[in-house]
C-alpha atoms as a PDB file:
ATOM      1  CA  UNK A   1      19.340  40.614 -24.615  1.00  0.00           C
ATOM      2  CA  UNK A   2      20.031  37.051 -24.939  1.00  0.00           C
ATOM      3  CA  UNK A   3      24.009  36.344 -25.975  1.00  0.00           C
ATOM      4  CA  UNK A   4      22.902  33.997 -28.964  1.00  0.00           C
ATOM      5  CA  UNK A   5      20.674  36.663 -30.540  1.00  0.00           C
ATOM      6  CA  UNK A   6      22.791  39.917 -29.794  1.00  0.00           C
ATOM      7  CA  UNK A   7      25.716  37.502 -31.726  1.00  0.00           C
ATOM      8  CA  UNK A   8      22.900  36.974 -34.623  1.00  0.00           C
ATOM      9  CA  UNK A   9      22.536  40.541 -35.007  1.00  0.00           C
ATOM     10  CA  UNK A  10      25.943  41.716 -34.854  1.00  0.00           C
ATOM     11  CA  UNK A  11      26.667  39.224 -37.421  1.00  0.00           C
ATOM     12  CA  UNK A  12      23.541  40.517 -39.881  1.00  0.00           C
ATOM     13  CA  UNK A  13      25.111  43.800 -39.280  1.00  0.00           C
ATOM     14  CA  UNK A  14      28.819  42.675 -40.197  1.00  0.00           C
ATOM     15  CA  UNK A  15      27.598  41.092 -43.272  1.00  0.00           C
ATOM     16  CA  UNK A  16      24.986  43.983 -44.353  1.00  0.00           C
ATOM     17  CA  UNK A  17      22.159  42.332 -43.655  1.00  0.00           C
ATOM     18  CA  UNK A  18      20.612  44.868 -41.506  1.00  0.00           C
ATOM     19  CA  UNK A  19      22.004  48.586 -41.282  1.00  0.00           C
ATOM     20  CA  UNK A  20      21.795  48.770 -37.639  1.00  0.00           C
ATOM     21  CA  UNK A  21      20.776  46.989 -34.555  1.00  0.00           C
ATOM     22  CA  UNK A  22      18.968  49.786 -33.640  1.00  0.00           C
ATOM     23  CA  UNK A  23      17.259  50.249 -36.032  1.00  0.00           C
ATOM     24  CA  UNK A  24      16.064  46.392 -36.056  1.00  0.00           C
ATOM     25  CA  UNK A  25      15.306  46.270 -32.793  1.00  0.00           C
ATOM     26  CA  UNK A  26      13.367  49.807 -33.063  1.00  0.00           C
ATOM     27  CA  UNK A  27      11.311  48.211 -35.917  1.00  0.00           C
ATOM     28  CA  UNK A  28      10.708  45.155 -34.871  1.00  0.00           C
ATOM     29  CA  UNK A  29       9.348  46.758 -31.362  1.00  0.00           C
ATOM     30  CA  UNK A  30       7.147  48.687 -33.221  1.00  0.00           C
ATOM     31  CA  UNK A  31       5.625  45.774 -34.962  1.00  0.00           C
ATOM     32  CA  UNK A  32       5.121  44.533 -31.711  1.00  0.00           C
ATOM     33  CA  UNK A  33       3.720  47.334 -30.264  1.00  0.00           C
ATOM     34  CA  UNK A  34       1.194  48.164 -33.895  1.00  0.00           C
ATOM     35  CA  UNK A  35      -0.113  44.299 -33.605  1.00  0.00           C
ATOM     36  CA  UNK A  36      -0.952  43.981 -30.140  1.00  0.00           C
ATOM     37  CA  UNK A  37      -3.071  47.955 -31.093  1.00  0.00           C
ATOM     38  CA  UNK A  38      -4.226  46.136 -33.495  1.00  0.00           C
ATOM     39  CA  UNK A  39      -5.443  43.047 -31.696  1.00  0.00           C
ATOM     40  CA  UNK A  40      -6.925  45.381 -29.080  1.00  0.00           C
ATOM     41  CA  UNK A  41      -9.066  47.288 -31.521  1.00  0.00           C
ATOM     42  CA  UNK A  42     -10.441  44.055 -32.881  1.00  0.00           C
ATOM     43  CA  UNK A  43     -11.100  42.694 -29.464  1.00  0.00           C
ATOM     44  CA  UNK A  44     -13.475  46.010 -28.554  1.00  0.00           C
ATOM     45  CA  UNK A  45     -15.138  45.588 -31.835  1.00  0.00           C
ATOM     46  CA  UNK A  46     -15.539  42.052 -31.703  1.00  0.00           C
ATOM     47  CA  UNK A  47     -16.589  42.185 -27.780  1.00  0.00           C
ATOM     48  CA  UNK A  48     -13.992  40.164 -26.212  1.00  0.00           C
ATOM     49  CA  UNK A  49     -10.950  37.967 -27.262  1.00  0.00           C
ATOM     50  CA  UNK A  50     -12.007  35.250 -30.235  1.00  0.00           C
ATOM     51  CA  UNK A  51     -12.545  31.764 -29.280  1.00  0.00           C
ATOM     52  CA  UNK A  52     -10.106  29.631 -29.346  1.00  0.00           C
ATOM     53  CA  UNK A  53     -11.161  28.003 -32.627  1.00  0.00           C
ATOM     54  CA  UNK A  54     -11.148  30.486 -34.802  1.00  0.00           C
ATOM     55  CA  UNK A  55      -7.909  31.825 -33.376  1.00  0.00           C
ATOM     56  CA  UNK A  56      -6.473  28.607 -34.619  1.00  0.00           C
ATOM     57  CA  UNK A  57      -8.005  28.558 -37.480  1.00  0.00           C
ATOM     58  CA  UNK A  58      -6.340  31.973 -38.502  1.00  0.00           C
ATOM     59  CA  UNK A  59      -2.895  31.141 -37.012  1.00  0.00           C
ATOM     60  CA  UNK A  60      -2.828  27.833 -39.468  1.00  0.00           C
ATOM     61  CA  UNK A  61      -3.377  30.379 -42.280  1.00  0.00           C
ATOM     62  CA  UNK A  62      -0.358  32.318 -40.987  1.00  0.00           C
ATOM     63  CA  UNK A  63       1.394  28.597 -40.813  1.00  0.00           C
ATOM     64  CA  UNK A  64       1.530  29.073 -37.100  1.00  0.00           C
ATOM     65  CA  UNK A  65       0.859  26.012 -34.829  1.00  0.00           C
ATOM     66  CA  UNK A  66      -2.179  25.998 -32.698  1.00  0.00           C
ATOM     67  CA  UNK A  67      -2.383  27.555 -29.200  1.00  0.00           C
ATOM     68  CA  UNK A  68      -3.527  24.438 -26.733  1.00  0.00           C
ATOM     69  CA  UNK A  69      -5.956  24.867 -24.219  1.00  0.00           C
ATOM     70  CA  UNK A  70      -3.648  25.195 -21.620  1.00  0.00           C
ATOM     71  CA  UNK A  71      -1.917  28.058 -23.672  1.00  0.00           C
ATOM     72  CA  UNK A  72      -4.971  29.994 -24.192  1.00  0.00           C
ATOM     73  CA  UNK A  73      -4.991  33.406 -22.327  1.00  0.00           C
ATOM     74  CA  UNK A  74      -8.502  33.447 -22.099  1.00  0.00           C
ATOM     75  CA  UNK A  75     -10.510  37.050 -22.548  1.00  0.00           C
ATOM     76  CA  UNK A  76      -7.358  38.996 -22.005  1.00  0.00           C
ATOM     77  CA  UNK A  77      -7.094  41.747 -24.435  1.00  0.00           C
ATOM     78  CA  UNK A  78      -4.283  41.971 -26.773  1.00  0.00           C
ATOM     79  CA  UNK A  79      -3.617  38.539 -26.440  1.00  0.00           C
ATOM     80  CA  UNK A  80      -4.151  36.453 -29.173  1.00  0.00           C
END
């Protein structure tokens, strides 16, 4: 783990912002790991990875910026 970000979380656990680092990192791995399952399931259903569009359009409702063309994976599953 990066210095900067092990630092981060040892000061969110000093301070009480988190219980544990374990338990942060466990949780935020399973996010991870429960969105890319979900992304996967809605690729099968959907046939194949969104276009590119319409990924955008639902990352600018998240407040994300757009993925480029030169960022998009293509039809690879789980990766949008």
């Amino acid at each position: 783990m990066p210095e900067d970000i092990a630092a981060t979380l040892d000061g969110w656990r000093d301070t009480g912002r988190i219980a544990s680092i374990s338990a942060f990192v466990a949780e935020s791995v399973k996010a991870r790991v429960d969105r890319a399952e979900s992304l996967a399931r809605l690729e099968n259903a959907l046939g194949g990875r969104p276009p590119l569009d319409l990924i955008n359009r639902a990352r600018a409702v998240q407040g994300l910026p757009p993925l480029s063309d030169e960022e998009d994976p293509g039809d690879r599953v789980g990766a949008a």
